[in-house]
N, C-alpha and C. Protein backbone atom coordinates (compact mmCIF):
# COMPACT_ATOMS: atom_id res chain seq x y z
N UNK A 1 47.65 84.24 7.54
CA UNK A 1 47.59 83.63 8.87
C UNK A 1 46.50 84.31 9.69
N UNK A 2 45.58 83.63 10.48
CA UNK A 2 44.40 84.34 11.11
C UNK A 2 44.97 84.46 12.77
N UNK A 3 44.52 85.46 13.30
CA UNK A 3 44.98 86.20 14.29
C UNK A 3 44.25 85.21 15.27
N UNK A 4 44.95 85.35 16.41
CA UNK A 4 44.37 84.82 17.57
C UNK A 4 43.70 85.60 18.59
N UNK A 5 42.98 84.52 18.98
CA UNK A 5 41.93 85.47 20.69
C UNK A 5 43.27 86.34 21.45
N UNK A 6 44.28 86.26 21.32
CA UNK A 6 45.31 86.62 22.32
C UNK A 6 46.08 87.90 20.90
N UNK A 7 45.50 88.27 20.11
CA UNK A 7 46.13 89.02 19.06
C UNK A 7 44.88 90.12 19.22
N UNK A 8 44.07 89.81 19.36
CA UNK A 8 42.88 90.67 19.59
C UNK A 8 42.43 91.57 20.54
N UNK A 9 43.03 90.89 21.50
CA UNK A 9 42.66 91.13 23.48
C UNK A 9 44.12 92.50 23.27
N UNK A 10 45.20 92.34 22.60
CA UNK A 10 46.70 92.79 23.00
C UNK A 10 46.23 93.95 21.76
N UNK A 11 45.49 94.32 20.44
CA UNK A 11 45.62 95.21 19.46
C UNK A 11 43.82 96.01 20.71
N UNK A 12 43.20 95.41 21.03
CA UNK A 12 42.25 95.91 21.56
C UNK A 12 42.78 97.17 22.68
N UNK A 13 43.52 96.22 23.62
CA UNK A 13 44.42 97.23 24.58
C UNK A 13 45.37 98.51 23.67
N UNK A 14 45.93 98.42 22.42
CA UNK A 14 47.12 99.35 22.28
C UNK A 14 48.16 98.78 22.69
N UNK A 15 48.76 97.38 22.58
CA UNK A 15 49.56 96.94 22.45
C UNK A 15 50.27 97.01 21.29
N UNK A 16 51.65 96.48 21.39
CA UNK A 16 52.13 96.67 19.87
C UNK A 16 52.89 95.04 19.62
N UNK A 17 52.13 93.96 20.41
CA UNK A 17 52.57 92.70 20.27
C UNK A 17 51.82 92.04 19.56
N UNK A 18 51.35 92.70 19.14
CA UNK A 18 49.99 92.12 18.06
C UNK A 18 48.46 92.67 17.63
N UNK A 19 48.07 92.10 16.97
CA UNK A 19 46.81 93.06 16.45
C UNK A 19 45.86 91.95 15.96
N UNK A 20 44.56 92.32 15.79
CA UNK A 20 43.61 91.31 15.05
C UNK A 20 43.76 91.70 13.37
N UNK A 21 44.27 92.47 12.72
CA UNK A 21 44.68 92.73 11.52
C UNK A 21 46.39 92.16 11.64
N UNK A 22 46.79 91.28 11.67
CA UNK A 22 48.09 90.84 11.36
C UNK A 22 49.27 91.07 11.09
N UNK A 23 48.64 90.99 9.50
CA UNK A 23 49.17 91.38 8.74
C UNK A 23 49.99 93.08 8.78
N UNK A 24 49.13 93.51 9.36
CA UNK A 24 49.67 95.28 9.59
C UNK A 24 50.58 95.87 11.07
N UNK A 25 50.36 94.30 11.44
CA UNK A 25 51.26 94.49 13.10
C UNK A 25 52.76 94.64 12.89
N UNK A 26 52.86 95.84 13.52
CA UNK A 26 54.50 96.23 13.46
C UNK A 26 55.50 94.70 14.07
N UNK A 27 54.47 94.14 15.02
CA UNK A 27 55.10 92.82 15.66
C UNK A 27 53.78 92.25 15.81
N UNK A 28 54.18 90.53 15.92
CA UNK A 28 53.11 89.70 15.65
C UNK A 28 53.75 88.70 16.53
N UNK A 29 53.85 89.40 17.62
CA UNK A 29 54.36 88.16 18.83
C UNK A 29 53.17 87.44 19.63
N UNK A 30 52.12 88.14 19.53
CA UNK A 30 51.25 87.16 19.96
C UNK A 30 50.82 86.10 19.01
N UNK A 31 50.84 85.85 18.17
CA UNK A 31 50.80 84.54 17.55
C UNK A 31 51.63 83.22 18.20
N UNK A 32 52.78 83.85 18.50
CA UNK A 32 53.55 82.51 19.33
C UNK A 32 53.04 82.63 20.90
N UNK A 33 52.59 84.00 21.72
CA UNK A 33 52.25 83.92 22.88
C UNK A 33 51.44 82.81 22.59
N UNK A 34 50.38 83.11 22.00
CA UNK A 34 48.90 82.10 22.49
C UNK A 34 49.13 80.55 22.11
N UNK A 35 49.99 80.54 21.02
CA UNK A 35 50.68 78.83 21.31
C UNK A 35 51.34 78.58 22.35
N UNK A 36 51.96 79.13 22.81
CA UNK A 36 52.79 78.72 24.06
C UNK A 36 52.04 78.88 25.34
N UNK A 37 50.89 79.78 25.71
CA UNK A 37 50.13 79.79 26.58
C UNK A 37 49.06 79.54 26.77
N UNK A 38 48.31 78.94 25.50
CA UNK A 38 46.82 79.12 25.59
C UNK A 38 46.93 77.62 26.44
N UNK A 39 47.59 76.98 26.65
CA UNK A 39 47.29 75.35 27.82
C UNK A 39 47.35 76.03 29.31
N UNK A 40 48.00 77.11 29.27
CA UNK A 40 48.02 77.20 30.68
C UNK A 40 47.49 78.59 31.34
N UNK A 41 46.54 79.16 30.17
CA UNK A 41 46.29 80.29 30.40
C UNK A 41 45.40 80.71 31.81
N UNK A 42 44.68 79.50 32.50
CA UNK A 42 44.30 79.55 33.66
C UNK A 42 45.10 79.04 34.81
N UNK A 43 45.67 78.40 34.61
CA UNK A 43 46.54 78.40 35.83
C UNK A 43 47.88 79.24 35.74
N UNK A 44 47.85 80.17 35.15
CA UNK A 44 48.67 80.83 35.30
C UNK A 44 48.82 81.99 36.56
N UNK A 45 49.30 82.34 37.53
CA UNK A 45 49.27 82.74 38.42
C UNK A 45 49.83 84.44 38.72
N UNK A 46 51.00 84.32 38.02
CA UNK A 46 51.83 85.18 38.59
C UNK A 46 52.56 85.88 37.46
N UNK A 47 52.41 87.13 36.65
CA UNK A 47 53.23 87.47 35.05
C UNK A 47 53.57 88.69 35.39
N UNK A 48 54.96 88.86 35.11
CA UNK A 48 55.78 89.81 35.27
C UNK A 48 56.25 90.88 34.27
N UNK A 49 56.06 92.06 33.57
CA UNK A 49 56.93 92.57 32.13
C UNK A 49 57.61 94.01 32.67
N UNK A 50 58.83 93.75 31.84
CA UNK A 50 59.51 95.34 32.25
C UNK A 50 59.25 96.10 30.99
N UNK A 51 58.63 97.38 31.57
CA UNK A 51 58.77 98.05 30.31
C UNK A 51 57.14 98.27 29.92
N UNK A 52 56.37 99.15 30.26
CA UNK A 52 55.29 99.69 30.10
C UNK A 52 54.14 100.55 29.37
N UNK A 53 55.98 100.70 28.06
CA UNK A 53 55.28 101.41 26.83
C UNK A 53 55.30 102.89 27.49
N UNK A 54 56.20 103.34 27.85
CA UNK A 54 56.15 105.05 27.60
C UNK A 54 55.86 105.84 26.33
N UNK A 55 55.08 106.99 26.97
CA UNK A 55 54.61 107.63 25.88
C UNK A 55 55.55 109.23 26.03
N UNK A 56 56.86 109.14 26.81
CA UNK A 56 57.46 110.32 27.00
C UNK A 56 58.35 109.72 25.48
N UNK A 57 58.50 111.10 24.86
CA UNK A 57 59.62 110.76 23.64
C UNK A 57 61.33 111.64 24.37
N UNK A 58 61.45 111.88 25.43
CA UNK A 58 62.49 111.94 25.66
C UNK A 58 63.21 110.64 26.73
N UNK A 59 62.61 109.50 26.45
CA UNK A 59 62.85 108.48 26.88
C UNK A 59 63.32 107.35 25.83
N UNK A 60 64.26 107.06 26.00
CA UNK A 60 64.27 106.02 25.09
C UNK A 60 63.84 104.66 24.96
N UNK A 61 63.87 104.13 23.80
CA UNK A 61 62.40 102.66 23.69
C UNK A 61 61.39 103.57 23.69
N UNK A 62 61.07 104.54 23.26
CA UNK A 62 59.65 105.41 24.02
C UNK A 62 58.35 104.62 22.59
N UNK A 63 57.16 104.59 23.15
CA UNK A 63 55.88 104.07 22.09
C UNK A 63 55.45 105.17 21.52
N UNK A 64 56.04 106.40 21.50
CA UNK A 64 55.82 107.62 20.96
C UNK A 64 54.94 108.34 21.57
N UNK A 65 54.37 109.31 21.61
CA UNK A 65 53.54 110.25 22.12
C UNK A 65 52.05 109.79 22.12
N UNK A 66 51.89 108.70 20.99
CA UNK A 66 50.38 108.61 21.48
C UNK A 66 50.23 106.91 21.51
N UNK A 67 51.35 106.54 22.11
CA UNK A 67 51.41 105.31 22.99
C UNK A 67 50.83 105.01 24.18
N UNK A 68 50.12 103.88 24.28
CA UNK A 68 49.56 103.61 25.55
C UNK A 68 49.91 103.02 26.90
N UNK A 69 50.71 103.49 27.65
CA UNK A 69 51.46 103.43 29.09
C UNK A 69 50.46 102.15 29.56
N UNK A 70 50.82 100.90 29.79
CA UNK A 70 50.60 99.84 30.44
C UNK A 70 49.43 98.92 29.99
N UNK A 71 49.36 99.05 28.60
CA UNK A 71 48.54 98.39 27.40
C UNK A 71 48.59 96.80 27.79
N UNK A 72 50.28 96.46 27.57
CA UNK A 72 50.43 94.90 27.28
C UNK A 72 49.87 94.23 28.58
N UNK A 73 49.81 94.93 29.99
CA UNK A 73 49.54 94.96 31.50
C UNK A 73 48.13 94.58 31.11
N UNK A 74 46.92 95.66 30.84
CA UNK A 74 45.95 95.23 31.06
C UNK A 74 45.66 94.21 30.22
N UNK A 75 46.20 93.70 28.65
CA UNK A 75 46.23 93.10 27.62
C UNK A 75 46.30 91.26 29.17
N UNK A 76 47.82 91.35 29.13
CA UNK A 76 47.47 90.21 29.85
C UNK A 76 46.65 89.64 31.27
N UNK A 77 46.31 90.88 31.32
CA UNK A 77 45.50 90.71 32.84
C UNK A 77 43.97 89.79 31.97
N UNK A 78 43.89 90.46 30.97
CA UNK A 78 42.36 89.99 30.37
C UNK A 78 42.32 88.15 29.80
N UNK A 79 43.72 88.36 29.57
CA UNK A 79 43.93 86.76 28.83
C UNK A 79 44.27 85.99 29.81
N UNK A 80 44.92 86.57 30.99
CA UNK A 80 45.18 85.32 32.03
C UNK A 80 44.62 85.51 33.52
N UNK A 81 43.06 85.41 33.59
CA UNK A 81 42.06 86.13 33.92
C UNK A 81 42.13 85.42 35.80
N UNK A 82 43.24 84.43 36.26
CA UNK A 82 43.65 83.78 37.47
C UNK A 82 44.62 84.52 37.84
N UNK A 83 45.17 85.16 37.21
CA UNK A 83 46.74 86.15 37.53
C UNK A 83 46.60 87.31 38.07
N UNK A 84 47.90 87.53 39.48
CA UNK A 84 48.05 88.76 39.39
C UNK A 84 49.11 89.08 38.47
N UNK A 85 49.13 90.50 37.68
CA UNK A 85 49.83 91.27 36.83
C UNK A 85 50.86 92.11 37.60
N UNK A 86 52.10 92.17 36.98
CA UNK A 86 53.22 92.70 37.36
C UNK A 86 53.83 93.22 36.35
N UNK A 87 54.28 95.01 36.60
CA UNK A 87 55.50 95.50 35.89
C UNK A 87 56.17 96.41 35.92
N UNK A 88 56.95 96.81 35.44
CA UNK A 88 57.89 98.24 35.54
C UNK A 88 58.97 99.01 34.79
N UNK A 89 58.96 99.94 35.08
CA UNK A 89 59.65 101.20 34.30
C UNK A 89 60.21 102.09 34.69
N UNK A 90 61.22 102.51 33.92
CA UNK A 90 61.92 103.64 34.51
C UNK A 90 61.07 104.83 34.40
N UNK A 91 60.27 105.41 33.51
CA UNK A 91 59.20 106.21 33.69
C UNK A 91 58.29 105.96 34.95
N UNK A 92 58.79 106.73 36.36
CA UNK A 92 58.18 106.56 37.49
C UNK A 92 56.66 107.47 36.83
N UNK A 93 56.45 108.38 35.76
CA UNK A 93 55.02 108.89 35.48
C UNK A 93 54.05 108.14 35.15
N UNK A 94 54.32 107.03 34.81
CA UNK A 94 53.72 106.21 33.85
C UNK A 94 52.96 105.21 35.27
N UNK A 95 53.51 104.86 36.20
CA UNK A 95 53.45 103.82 37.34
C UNK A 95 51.86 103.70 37.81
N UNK A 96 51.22 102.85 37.38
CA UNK A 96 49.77 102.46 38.23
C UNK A 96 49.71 101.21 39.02
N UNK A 97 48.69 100.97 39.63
CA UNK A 97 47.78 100.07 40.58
C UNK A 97 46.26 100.39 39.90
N UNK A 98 46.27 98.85 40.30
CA UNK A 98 44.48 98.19 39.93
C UNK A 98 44.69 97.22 41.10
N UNK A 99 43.36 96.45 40.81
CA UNK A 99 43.07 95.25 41.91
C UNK A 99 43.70 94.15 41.01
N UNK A 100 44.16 94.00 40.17
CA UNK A 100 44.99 92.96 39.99
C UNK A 100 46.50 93.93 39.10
N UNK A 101 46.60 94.63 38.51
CA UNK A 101 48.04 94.81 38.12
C UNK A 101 48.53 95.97 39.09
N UNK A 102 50.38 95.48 39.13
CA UNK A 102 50.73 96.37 40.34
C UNK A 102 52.18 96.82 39.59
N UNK A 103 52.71 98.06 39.82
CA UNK A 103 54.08 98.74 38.61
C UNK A 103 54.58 99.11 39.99
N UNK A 104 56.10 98.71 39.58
CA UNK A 104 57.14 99.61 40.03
C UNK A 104 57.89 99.80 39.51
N UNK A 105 58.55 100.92 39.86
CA UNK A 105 60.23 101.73 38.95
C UNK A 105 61.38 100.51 38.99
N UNK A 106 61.95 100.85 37.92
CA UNK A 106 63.18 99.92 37.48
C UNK A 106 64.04 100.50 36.83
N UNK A 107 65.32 100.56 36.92
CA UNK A 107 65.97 100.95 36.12
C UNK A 107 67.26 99.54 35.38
N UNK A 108 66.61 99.20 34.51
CA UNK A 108 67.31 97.77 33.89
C UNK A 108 68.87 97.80 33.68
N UNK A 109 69.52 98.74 33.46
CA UNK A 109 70.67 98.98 33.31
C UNK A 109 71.78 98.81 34.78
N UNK A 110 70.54 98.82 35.98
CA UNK A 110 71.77 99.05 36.91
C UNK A 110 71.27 98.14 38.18
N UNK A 111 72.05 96.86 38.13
CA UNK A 111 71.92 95.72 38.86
C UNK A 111 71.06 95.98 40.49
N UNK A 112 72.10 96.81 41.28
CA UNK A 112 71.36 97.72 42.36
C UNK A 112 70.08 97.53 42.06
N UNK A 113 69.91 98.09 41.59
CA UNK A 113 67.96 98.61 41.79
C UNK A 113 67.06 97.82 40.99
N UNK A 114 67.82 96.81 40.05
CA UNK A 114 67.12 95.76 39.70
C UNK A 114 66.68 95.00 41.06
N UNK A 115 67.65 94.55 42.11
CA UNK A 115 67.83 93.45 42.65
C UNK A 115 66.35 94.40 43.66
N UNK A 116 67.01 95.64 44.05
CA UNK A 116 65.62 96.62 44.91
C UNK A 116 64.61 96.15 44.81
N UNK A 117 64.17 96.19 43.42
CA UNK A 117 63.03 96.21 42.80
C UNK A 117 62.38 94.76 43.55
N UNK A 118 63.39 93.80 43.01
CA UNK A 118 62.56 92.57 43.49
C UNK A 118 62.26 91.92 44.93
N UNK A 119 62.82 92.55 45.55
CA UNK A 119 63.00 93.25 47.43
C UNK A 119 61.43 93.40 47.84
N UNK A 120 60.86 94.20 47.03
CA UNK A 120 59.57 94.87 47.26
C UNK A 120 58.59 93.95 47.69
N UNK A 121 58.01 94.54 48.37
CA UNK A 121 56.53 93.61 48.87
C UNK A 121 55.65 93.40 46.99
N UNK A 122 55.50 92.19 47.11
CA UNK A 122 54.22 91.50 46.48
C UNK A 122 55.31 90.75 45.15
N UNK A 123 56.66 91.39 45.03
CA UNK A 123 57.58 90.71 44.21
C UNK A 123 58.42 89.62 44.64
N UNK A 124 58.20 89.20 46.30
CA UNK A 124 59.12 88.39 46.59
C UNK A 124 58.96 86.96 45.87
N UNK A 125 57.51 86.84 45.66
CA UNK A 125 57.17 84.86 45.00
C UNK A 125 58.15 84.91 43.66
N UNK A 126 58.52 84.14 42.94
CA UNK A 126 58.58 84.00 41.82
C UNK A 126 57.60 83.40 40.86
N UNK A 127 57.56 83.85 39.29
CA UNK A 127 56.66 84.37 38.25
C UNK A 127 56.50 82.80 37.52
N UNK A 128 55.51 82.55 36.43
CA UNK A 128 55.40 81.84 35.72
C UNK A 128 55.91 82.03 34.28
N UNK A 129 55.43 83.72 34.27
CA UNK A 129 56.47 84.06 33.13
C UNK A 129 56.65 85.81 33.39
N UNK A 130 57.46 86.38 32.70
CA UNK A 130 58.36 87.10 32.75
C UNK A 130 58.77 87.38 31.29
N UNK A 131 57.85 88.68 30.76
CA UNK A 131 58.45 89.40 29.69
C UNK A 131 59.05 90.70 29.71
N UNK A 132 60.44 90.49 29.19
CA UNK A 132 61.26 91.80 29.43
C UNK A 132 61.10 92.45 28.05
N UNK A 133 60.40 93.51 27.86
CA UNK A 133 60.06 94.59 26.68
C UNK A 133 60.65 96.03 27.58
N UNK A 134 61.78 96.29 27.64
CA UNK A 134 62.29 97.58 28.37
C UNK A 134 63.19 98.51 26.90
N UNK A 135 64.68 98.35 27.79
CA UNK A 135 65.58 99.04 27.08
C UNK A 135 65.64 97.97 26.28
N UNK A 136 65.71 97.89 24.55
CA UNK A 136 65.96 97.58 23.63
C UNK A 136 67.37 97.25 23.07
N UNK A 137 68.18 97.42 24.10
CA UNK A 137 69.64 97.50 23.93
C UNK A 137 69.96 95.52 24.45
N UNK A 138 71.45 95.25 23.73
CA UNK A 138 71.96 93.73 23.96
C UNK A 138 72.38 94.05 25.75
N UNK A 139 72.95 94.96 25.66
CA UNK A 139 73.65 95.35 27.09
C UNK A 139 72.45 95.11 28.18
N UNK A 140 71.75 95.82 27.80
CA UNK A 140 70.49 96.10 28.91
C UNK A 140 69.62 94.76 28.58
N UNK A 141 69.27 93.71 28.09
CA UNK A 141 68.72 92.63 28.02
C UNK A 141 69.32 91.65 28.78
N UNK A 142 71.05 91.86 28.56
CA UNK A 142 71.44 90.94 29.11
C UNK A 142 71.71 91.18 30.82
N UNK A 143 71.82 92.59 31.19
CA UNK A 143 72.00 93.03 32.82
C UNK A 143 70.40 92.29 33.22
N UNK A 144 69.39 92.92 32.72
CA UNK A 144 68.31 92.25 33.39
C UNK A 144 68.02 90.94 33.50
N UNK A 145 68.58 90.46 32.42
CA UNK A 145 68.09 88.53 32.71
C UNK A 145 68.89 88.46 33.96
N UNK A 146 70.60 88.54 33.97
CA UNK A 146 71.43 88.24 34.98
C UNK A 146 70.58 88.50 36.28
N UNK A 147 70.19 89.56 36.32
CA UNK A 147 69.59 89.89 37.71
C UNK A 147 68.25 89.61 37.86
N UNK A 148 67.96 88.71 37.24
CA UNK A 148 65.84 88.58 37.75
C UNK A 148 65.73 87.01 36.69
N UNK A 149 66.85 86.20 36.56
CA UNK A 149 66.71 85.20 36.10
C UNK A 149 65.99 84.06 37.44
N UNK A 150 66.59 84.83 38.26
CA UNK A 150 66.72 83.60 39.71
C UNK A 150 64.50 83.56 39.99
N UNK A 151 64.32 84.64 39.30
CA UNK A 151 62.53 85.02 39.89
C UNK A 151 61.76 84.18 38.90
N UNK A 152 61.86 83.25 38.00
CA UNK A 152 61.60 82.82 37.05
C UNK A 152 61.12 81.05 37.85
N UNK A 153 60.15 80.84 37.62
CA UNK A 153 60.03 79.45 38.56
C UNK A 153 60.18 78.34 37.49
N UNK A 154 59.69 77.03 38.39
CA UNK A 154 60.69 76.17 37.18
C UNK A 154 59.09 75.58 36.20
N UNK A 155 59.63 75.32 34.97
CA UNK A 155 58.66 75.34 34.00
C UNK A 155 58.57 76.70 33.22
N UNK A 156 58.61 77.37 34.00
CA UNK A 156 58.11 78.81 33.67
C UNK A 156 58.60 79.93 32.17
N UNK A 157 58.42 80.81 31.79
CA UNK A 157 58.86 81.43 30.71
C UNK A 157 59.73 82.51 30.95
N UNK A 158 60.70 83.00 30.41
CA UNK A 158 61.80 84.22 30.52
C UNK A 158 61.55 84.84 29.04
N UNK A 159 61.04 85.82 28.74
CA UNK A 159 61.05 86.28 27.11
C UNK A 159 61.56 87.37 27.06
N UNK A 160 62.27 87.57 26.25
CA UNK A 160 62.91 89.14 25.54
C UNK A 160 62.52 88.98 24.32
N UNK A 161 61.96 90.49 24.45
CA UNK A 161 61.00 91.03 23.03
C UNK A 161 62.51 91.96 22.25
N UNK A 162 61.69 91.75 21.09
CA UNK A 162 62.51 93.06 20.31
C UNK A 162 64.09 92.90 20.04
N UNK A 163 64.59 91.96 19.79
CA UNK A 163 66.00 91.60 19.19
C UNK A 163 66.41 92.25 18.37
N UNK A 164 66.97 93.13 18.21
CA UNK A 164 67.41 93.56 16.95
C UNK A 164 68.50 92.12 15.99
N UNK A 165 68.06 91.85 14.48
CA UNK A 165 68.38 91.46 13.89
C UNK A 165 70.10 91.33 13.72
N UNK A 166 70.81 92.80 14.09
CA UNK A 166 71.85 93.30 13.60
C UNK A 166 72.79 92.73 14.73
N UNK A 167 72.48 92.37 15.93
CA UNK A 167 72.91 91.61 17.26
C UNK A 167 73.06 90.67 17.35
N UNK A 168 72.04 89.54 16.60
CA UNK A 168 71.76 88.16 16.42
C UNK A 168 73.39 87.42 16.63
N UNK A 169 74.75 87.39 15.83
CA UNK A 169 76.04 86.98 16.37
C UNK A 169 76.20 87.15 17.47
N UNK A 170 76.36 88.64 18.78
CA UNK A 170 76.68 88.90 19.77
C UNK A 170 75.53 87.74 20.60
N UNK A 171 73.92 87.75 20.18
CA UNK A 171 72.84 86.57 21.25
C UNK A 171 73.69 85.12 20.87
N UNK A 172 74.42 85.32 20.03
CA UNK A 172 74.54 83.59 19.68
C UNK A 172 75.61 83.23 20.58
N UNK A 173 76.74 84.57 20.85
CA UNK A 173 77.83 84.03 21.46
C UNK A 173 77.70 84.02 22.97
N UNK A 174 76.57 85.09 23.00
CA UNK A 174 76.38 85.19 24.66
C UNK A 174 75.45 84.02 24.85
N UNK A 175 74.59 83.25 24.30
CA UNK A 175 73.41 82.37 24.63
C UNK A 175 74.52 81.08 24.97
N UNK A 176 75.55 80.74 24.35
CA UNK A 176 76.60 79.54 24.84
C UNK A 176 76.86 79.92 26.20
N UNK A 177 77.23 81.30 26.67
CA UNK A 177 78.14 81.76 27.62
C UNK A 177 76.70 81.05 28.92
N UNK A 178 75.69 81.59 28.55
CA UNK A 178 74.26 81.08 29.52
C UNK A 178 73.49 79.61 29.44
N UNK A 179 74.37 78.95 28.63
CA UNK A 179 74.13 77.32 28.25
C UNK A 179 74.61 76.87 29.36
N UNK A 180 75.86 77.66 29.83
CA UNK A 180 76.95 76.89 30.40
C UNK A 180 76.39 77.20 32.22
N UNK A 181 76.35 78.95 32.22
CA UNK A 181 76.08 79.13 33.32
C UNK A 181 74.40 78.84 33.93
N UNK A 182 73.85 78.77 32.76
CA UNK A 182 72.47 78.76 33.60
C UNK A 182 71.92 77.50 32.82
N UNK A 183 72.48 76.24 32.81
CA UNK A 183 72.08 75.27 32.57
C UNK A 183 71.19 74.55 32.00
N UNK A 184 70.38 75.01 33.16
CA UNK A 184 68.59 74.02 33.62
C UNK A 184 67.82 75.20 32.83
N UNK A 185 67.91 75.65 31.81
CA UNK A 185 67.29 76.52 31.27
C UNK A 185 67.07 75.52 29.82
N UNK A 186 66.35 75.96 28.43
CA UNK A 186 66.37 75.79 26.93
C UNK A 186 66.36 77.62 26.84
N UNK A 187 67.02 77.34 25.55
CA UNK A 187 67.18 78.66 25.01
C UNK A 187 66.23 78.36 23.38
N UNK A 188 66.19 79.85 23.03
CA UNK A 188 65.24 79.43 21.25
C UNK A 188 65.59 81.04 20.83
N UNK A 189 65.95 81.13 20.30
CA UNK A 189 66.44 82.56 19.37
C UNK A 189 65.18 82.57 18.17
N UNK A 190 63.99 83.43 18.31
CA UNK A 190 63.21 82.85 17.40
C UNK A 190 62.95 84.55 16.25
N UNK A 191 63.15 84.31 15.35
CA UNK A 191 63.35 84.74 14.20
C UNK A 191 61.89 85.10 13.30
N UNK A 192 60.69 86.24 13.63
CA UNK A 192 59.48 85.67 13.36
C UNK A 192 59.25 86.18 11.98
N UNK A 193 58.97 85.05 11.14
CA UNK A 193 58.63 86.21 9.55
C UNK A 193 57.48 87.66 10.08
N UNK A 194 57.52 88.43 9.10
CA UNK A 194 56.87 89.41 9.55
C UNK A 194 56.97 90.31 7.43
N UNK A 195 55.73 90.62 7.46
CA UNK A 195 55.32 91.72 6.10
C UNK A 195 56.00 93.06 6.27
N UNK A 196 56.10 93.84 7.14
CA UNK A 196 56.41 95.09 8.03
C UNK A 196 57.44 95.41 8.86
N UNK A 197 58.10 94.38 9.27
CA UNK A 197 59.24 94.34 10.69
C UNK A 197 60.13 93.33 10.18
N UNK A 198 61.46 94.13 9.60
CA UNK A 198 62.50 93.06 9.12
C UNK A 198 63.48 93.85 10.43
N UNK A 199 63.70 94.11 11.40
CA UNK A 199 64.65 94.44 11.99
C UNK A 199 64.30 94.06 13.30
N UNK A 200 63.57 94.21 14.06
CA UNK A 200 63.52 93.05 15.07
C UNK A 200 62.51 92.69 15.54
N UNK A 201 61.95 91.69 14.76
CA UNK A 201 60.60 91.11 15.06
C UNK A 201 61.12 89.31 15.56
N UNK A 202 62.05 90.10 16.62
CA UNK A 202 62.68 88.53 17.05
C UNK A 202 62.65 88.35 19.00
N UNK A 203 62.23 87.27 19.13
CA UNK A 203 62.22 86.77 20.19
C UNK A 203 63.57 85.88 20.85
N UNK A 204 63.63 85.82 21.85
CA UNK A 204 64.45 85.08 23.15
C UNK A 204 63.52 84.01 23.99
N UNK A 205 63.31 83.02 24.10
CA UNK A 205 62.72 82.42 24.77
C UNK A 205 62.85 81.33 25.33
N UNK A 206 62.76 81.68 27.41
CA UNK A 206 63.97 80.54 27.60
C UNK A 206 63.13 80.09 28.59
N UNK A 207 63.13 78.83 28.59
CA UNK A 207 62.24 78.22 29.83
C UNK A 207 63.01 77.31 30.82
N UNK A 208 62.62 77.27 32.39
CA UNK A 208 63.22 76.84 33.46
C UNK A 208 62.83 75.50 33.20
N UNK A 209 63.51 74.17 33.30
CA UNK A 209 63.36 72.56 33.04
C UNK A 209 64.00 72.15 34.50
């Protein structure tokens, strides 16, 4: 499979959502990004991600020590070149500003300071899309959608990276429980083959209708 302009821009940065070698990507989620975005990659306005790639290893989710703190940030600032960039982390060390991407602290686990977070000046609009790459946990995927589902505009994208495989029953029973409550949504549990990543090279992807 040949890599995309949007696999290139994300392995260029030190991302770990993709690479221009593919085949060797621990994850190969940009292959479905750039289908799903390359129609709207200019009018895209407004992109949100939790989770910034810490390079502290006493953090957990950490990108290891010689991980690059806010990679996927500048990654999409380059591909969606009309957007301001948005994101955050509980690693308040990690936290920058540019003239287009802007970080604040989050702590995903605890509704409070989710809801804070989105309080903040320049977070009040809601997003076009919204990738949550944070805590890696079912618990903590599912506190953050609950609380930052409402920031998601309509059309727009909601993604959770990094599924663990071994969870897939618990997303199936909770994704009914959010059929019901959050309606006006589609859900897609997407399952991505992968050479390298049999444990969670799986996506969530839910769009506002």
């Amino acid at each position: 499979m040949l890599p995309t302009p949007l696999c290139c821009i994300m392995g260029n940065h030190g991302s770990d959502k993709g690479h221009e070698y593919i085949q060797y990507s621990w994850h190969n989620y940009t292959l479905i990004y750039h289908k799903l975005f390359q129609d709207i990659q200019y009018q895209t306005k407004r992109v949100f991600e939790l989770g910034l790639g810490t390079n502290n290893t006493q953090i957990p989710s950490n990108m290891g020590k010689d991980g690059k703190p806010g990679a996927s940030l500048y990654g999409w600032a380059e591909f969606f070149p009309n957007a301001q960039i948005f994101g955050a982390d509980i690693d308040k060390n990690i936290l920058f500003q540019t003239d287009r991407i802007h970080t604040y602290y989050c702590d995903q686990t605890n509704p409070d300071i989710i809801q804070a977070m989105w309080s903040q000046e320049g977070l009040e609009e809601p997003f076009d899309i919204i990738v949550e790459d944070g805590l890696h946990t079912f618990e903590a995927n599912v506190c953050f959608f609950e609380n930052s589902i409402h920031k998601l505009k309509k059309g727009g994208y909601y993604i959770i990276e990094d599924i663990r495989n071994d969870t897939l029953e618990r997303w199936n029973s909770q994704l009914e429980q959010w059929k019901e409550k959050y309606s006006n949504h589609t859900y897609k549990l997407l399952i991505i083959p992968s050479r390298r990543n049999h444990a969670d090279n799986t996506l969530l992807i839910i769009q506002s209708v």
